[in-house]
Structures are given as structure tokens and as C-alpha cells.
Protein backbone atom coordinates (compact mmCIF):
# COMPACT_ATOMS: atom_id res chain seq x y z
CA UNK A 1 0.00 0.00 0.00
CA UNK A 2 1.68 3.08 -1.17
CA UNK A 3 2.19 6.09 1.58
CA UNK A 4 -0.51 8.28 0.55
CA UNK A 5 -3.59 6.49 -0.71
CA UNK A 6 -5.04 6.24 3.15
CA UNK A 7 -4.44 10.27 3.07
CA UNK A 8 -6.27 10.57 -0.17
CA UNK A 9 -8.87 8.30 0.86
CA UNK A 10 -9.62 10.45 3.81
CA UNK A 11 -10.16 13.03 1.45
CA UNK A 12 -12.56 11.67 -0.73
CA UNK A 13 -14.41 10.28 2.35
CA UNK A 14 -17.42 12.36 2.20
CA UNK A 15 -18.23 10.60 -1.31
CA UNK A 16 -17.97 13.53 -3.30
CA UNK A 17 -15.92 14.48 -6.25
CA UNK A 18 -12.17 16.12 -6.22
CA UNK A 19 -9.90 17.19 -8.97
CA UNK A 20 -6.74 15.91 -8.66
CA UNK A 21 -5.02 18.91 -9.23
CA UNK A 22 -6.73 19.49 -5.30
CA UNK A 23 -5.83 16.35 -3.85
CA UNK A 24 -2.44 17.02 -5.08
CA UNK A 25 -2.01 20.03 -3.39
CA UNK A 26 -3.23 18.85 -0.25
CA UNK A 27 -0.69 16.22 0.18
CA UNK A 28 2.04 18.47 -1.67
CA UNK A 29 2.51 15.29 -4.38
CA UNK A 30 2.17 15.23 -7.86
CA UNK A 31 -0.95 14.54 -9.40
CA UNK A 32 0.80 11.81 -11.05
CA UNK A 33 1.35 10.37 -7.59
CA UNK A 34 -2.24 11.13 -6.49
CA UNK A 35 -3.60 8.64 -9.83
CA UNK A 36 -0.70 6.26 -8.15
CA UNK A 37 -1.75 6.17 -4.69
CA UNK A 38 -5.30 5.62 -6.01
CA UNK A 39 -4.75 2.88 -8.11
CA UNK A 40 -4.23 0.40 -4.91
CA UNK A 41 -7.95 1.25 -3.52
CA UNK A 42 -9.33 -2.06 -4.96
CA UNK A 43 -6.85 -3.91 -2.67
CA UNK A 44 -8.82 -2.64 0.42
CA UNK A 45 -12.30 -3.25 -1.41
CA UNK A 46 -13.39 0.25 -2.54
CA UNK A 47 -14.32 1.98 -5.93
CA UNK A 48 -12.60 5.14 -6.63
CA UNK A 49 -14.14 6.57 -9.91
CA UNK A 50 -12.30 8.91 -11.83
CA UNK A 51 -14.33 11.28 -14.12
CA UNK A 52 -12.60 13.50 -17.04
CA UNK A 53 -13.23 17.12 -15.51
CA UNK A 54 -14.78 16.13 -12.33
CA UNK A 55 -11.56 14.14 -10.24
CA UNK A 56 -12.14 11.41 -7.90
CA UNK A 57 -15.10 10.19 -6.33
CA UNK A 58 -15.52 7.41 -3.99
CA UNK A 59 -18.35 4.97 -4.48
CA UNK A 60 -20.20 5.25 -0.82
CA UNK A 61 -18.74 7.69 1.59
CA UNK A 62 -16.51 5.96 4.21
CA UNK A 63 -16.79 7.17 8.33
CA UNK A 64 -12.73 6.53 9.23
CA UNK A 65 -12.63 6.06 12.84
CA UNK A 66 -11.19 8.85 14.79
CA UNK A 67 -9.41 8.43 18.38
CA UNK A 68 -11.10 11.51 19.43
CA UNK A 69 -14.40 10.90 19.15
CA UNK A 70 -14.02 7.52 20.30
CA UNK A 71 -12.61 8.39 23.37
CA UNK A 72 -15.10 10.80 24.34
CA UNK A 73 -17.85 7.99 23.72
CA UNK A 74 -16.15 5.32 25.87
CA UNK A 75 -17.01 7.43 28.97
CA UNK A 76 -15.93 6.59 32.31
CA UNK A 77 -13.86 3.53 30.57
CA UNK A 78 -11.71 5.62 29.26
CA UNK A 79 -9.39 5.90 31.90
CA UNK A 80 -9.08 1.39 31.35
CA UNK A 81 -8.19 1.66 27.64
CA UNK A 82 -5.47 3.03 25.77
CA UNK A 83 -6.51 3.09 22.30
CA UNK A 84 -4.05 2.39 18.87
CA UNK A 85 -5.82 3.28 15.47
CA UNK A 86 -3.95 1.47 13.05
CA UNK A 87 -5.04 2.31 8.89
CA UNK A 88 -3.77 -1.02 8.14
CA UNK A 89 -2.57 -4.19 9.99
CA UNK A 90 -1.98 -8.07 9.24
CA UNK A 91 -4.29 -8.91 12.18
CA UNK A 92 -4.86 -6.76 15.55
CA UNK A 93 -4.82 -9.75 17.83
CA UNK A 94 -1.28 -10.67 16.01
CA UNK A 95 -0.02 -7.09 16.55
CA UNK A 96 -1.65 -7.23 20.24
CA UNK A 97 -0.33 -10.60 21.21
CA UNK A 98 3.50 -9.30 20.03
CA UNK A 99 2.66 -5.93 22.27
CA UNK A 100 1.03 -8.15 25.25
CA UNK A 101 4.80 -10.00 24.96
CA UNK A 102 6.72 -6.71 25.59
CA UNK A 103 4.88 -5.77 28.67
CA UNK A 104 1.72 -3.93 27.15
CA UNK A 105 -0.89 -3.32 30.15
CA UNK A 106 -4.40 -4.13 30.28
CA UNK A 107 -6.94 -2.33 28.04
CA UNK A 108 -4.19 -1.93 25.54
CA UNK A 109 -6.79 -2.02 22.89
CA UNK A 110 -5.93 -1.73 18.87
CA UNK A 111 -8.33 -1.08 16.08
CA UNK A 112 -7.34 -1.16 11.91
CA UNK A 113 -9.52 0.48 9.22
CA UNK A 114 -8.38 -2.76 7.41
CA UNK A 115 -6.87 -6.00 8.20
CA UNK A 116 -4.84 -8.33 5.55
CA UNK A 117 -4.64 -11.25 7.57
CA UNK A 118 -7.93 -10.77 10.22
CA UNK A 119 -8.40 -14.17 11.72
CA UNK A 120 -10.94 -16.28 12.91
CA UNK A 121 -11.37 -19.72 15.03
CA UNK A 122 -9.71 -22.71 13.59
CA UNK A 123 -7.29 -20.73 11.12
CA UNK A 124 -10.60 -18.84 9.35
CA UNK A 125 -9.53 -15.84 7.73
CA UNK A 126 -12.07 -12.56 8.64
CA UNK A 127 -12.98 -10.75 5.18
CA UNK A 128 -12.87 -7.29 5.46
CA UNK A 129 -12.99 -4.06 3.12
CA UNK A 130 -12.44 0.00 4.26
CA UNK A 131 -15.10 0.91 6.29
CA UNK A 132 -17.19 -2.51 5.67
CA UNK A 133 -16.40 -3.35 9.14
CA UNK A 134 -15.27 -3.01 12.70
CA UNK A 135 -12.18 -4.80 13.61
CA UNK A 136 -10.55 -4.46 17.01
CA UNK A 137 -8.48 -6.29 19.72
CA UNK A 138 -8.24 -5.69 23.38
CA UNK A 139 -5.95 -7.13 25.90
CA UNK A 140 -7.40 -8.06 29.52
CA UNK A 141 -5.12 -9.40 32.09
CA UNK A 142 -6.65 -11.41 34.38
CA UNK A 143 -5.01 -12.70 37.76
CA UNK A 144 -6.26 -16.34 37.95
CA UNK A 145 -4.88 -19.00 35.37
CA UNK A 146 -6.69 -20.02 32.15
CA UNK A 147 -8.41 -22.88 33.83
CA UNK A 148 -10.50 -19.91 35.63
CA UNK A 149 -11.69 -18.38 32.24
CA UNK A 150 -14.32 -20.75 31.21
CA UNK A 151 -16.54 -19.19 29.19
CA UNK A 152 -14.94 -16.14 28.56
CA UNK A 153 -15.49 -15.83 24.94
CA UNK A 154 -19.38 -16.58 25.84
CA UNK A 155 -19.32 -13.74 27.99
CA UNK A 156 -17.71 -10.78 25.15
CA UNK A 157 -20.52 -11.97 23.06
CA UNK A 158 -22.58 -10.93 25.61
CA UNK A 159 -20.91 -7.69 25.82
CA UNK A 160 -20.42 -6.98 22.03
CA UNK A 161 -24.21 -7.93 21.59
CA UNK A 162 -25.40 -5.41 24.29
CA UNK A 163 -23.11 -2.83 22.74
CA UNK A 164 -24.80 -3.44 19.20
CA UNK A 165 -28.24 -2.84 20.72
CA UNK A 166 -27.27 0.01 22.70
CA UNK A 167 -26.69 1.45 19.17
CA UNK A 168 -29.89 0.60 17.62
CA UNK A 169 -28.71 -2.74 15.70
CA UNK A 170 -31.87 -5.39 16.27
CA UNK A 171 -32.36 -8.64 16.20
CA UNK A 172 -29.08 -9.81 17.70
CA UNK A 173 -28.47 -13.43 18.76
CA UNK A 174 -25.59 -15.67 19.89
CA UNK A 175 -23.86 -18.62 18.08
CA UNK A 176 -22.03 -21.07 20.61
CA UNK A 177 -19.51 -20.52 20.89
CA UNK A 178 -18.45 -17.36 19.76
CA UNK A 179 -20.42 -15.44 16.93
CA UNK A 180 -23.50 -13.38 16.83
CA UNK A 181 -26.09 -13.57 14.13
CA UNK A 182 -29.42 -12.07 13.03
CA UNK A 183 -31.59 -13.88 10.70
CA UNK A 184 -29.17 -16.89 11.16
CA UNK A 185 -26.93 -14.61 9.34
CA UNK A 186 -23.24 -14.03 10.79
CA UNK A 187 -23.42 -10.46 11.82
CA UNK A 188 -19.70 -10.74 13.66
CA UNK A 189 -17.07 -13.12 15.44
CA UNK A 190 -15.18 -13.14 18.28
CA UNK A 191 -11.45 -14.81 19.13
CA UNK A 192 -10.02 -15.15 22.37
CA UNK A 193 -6.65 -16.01 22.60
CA UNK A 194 -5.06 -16.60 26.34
CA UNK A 195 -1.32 -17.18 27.88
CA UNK A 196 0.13 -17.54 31.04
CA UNK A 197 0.90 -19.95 33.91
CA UNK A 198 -1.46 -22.48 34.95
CA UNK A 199 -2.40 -20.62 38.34
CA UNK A 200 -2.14 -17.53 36.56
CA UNK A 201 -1.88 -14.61 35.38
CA UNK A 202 -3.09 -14.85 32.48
CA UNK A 203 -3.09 -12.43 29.29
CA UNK A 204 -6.45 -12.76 27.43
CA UNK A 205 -6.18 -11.13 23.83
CA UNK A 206 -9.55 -10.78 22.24
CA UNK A 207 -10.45 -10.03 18.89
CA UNK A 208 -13.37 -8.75 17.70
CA UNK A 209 -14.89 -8.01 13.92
CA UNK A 210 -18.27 -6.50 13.33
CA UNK A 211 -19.63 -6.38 10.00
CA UNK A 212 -20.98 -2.71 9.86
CA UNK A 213 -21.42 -2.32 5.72
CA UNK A 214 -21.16 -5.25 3.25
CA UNK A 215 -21.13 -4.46 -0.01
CA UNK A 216 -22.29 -6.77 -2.95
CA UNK A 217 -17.99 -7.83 -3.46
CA UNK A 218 -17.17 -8.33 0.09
CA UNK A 219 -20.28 -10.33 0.48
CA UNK A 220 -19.24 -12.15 -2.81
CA UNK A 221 -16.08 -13.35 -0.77
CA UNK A 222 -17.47 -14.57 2.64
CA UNK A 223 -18.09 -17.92 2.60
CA UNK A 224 -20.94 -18.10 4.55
CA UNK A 225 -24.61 -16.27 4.91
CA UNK A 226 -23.46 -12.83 6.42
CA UNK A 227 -25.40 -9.57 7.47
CA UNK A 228 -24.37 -5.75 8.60
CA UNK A 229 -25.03 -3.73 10.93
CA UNK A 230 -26.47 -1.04 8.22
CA UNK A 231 -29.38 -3.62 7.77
CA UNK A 232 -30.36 -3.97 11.40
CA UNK A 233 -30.52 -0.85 12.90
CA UNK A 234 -33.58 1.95 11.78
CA UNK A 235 -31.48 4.64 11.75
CA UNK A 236 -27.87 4.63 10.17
CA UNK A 237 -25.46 4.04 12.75
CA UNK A 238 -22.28 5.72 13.92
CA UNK A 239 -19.19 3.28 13.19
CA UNK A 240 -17.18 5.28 15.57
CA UNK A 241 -20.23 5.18 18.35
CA UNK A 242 -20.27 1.33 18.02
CA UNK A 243 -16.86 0.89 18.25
CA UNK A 244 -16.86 3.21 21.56
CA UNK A 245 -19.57 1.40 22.55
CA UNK A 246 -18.07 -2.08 22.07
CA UNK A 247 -14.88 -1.09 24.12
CA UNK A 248 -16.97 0.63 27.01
CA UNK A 249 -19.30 -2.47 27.22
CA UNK A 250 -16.07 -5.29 27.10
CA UNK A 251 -14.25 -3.14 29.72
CA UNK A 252 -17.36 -3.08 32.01
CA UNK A 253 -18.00 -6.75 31.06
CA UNK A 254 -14.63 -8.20 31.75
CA UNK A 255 -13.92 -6.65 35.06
CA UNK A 256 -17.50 -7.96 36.11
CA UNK A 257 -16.31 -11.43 34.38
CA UNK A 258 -13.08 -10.79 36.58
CA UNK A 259 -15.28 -11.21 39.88
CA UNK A 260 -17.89 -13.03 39.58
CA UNK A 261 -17.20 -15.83 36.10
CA UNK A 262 -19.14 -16.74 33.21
CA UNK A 263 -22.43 -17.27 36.04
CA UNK A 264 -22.57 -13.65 35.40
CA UNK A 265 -23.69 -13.61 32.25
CA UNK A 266 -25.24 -16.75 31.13
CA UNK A 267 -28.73 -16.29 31.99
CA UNK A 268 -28.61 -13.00 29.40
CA UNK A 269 -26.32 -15.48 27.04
CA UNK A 270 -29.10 -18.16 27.26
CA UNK A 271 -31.53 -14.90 26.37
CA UNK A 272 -29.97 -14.44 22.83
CA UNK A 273 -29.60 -18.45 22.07
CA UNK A 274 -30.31 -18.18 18.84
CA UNK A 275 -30.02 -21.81 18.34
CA UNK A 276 -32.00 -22.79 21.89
CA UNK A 277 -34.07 -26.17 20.71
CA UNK A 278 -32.57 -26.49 16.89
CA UNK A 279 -31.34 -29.30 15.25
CA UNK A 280 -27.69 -28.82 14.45
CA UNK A 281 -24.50 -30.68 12.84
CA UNK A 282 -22.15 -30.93 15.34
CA UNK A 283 -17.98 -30.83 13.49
CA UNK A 284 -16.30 -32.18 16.93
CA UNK A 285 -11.87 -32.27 16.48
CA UNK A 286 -10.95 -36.12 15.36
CA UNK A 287 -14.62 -36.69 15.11
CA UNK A 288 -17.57 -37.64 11.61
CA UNK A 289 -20.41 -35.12 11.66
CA UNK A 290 -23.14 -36.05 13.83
CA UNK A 291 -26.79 -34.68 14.29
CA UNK A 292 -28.60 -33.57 17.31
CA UNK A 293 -30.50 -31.16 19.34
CA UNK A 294 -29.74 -28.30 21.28
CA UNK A 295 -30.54 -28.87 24.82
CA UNK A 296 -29.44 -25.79 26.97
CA UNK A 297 -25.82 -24.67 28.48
CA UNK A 298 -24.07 -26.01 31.36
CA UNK A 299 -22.45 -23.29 34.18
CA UNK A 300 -18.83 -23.59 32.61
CA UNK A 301 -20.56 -22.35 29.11
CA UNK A 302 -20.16 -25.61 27.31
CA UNK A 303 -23.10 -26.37 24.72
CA UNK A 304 -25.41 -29.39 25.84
CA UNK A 305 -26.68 -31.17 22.52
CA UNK A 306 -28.93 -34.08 22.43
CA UNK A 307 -26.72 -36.74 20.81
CA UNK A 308 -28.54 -39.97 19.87
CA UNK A 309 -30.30 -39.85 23.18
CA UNK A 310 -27.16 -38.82 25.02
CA UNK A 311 -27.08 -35.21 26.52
CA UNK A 312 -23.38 -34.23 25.57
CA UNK A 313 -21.43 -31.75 26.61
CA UNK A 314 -19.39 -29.81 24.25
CA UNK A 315 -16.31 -27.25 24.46
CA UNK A 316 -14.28 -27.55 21.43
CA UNK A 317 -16.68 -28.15 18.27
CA UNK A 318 -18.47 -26.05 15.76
CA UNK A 319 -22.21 -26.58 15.28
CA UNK A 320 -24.30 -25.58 11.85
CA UNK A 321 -28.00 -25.15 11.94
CA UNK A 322 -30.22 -28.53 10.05
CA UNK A 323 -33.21 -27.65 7.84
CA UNK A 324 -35.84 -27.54 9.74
């Protein structure tokens, strides 16, 4: 990505049309540099148009996120979080983990306007365009050892799904054991990734992407049913006030997680079950595909299926919804 097509980006954000003789002065570059810079837009999933005696003209307008704002929305949080905007990364919770390494403290907290690499469970890449989505990592050092954090990822979709409907996004459920979905549509995912002795501490880094605004290409590329943000909520909403939202609610949410477990939260977990009842496919490590029904959630956060009459408990497996 050259040096100064985020720059130009940010000024064509409001979706309207520049000359490049203006965009050239603003960055004091060439306007053979501007028609450069512009050139690697596709990479991060936009259309830049270019019209003959007009200039440049994004497709949609893009809201970059802006530390400022995003601070003053997190609110009495802020004081937990110290907050990274990155334009581009290979993956925030790769970038976090390195930082967690070197000493970073907790709420260290890291969010890219675009990820190359974004990652999901079980080596999943997350697809992402500029300003399609919200991706974000925070790091949350607990003192008791990993053993202690059962149903911690349960939990930040508790968090994430409260901070969604603080912002007017409806119709949010939860996915054991870690995504939320409307319309049994994935609407975003979450990756928790922990280290540290077995009595603890332990450095939790988790990752979070929110699909704000799929377009028709990024959609194209996801291979699974997904939804946005921009199609659940009434009115359009802010992707800087969901972020700040997001980070307020996990900050909140994990120091309550901190003292009192997943117990906490399950009852408002169980609430959002999307798949409460369902028939599923359960994908268990080492294991065929096997069919069954959802039967509730154990205390620990691990998924009870009915399994050929068996009720079986599970914590490492992926489940897909069956016809009904």
C-alpha cells in the first residue's frame, strides 16, 4: 500500500468528487502520484471513480474512525483503555499478542480500518474491506490462570451484543460458541486467545470483527450467509459510536467477568440463544459429523446437545444449523 492512498482516501471520504489537481495540493505530491496512490484502492475493497473534468469520487462515503471521538464515547472507561488506530494491519490480535509480549498493560486495545490477515477460530480468515467493518483487539489481564476463564469468549458476546443494541442494531443473537447472528446470518465473530501460567496470570487477547457495511464484493467473498449492521438498525449508525460502545461495554463486562465468572452472564447469554431447541450438525476435532438437538448450556458455558439420546457436553466443536 503506497504512503498516501489512506491520506487521499480520507479526502474523498465524504463521497464527493475532487480534482486531482486538489488532492495534489493537499498532500504536496504530484498529481501523477495522487492517480498512483489511487490505483491500490481495490486492494482494500473500494471503488474510486475517476471522471474526465470532475476528479475522484468514492463509491459510498466511508466514516474513518477517529481516536477523538471515540474516546469521548467510551465514557468513564476511558481511563481502562489506551486506544491504537492502526489504517492497516496483518491482524490486531497478532499485533496485540507481540505488544502483550513486551509488557503492554491491560486495556491496551488496537483497532485497523483494514486488516490483511484478520483471523478467525480454527485458522478462518475474517474478510474485510475500508469501512465494511469493525475490527478491534483488546488485551485483559486477568489474575487467575486459564483454567479460571471458562466461558470467557461466551461472555464478550454478551458484551459486544449489548453494545450493538445500545446502538440501535436489532435482532441480535448468539452462536455457541463465539459469533452473533441475526436472521441466522453471521453479523460478527469473536477470538479469544489466552497465555500464562497455569495458576495464573493470564493475558487474554480478544479479537473482535463486526460487520458494519457489506457491499455486494465483500459479500461475494465470505463464505458463509453474512449480514451488517447497516441492515439492522432503523437509523444509520455511527461506526465510531459502536466501536466506543463495544470497548466501554467489554471493559465493564470483563472486570465484572473478573469477579464473579461466566455465572454472570449466562442467563442473558441463554436470552440471545439463537439456536435454543434447533437441530444442528455438530464438526467435533478427530470426530464424523453427527446430528442432534440443542438442549441448553451447562455453568462452565459448554453447549449441551442431544446426541442420539445422550445429553453431551461440548467445548471444542463447531455446530451448523439442520433444515428444519
Amino acid at each position: 500500500m503506497g504512503p498516501a492512498t489512506f491520506p487521499l482516501l480520507r479526502l474523498l471520504a465524504d463521497g464527493r468528487f475532487h480534482s486531482g489537481e486538489d488532492l495534489a495540493k493537499h498532500l504536496g505530491r504530484s498529481r501523477a502520484t495522487v492517480s498512483e496512490a489511487l490505483k491500490h484502492a481495490d486492494e482494500l475493497g473500494v471503488d474510486v471513480f475517476s471522471v474526465p473534468g470532475k476528479g475522484y469520487k468514492l463509491a459510498s462515503p466511508v466514516e474513518f474512525l477517529d481516536a477523538a471521538r471515540i474516546v469521548q464515547g467510551l465514557g468513564s472507561a476511558a481511563s481502562r483503555v489506551r486506544l491504537t488506530l492502526a489504517d492497516e494491519a496483518d491482524s490486531t490480535s497478532t499485533r496485540l499478542a507481540a505488544a502483550a509480549q513486551q509488557g503492554a498493560p491491560s486495556g491496551t486495545c488496537i483497532a485497523a480500518e483494514w486488516q490483511s490477515a484478520g483471523r478467525g477460530r480454527r485458522g478462518r480468515a475474517w474478510q474485510s474491506a475500508l469501512g465494511a467493518s469493525l475490527t478491534f483487539s483488546i488485551l485483559w489481564r486477568f489474575e487467575r490462570g486459564p483454567g479460571h476463564l471458562a466461558g470467557l469468549s461466551l461472555a464478550v458476546a454478551v458484551a459486544v451484543s449489548r453494545a450493538l443494541e445500545r446502538c440501535g442494531v436489532k435482532g441480535v443473537g448468539v452462536k455457541w460458541p463465539n459469533d452473533l447472528v441475526a436472521d441466522w446470518k453471521k453479523l460478527a465473530g469473536i477470538l479469544v486467545e489466552t497465555s500464562g501460567d497455569l495458576l495464573g496470570p493470564t493475558a487474554a487477547v480478544i479479537g473482535v470483527g463486526v460487520n458494519f457495511r457489506l457491499g455486494e464484493a465483500l459479500l461475494a467473498r465470505i463464505d458463509q450467509p453474512a449480514i451488517d449492521c447497516m441492515s439492522l438498525a432503523a437509523e444509520p449508525p455511527s461506526r465510531n459510536g459502536i466501536l466506543a460502545a463495544l470497548i466501554a461495554a467489554l471493559v465493564a463486562d470483563l472486570e465484572r467477568f473478573e469477579r464473579e465468572g461466566f455465572g454472570a452472564f449466562r442467563e442473558d447469554w441463554m436470552a440471545r440463544h439463537a439456536y435454543a431447541g434447533r437441530r444442528v450438525t455438530v464438526l467435533a476435532p478427530g470426530c464424523a459429523p453427527r446430528e442432534g438437538a440443542v438442549t441448553g448450556l451447562a455453568e462452565d458455558g459448554a453447549l449441551v446437545v442431544d446426541l442420539d439420546g445422550t445429553a453431551t457436553r461440548l467445548t471444542a466443536a463447531e455446530i451448523s444449523l439442520r433444515p428444519a
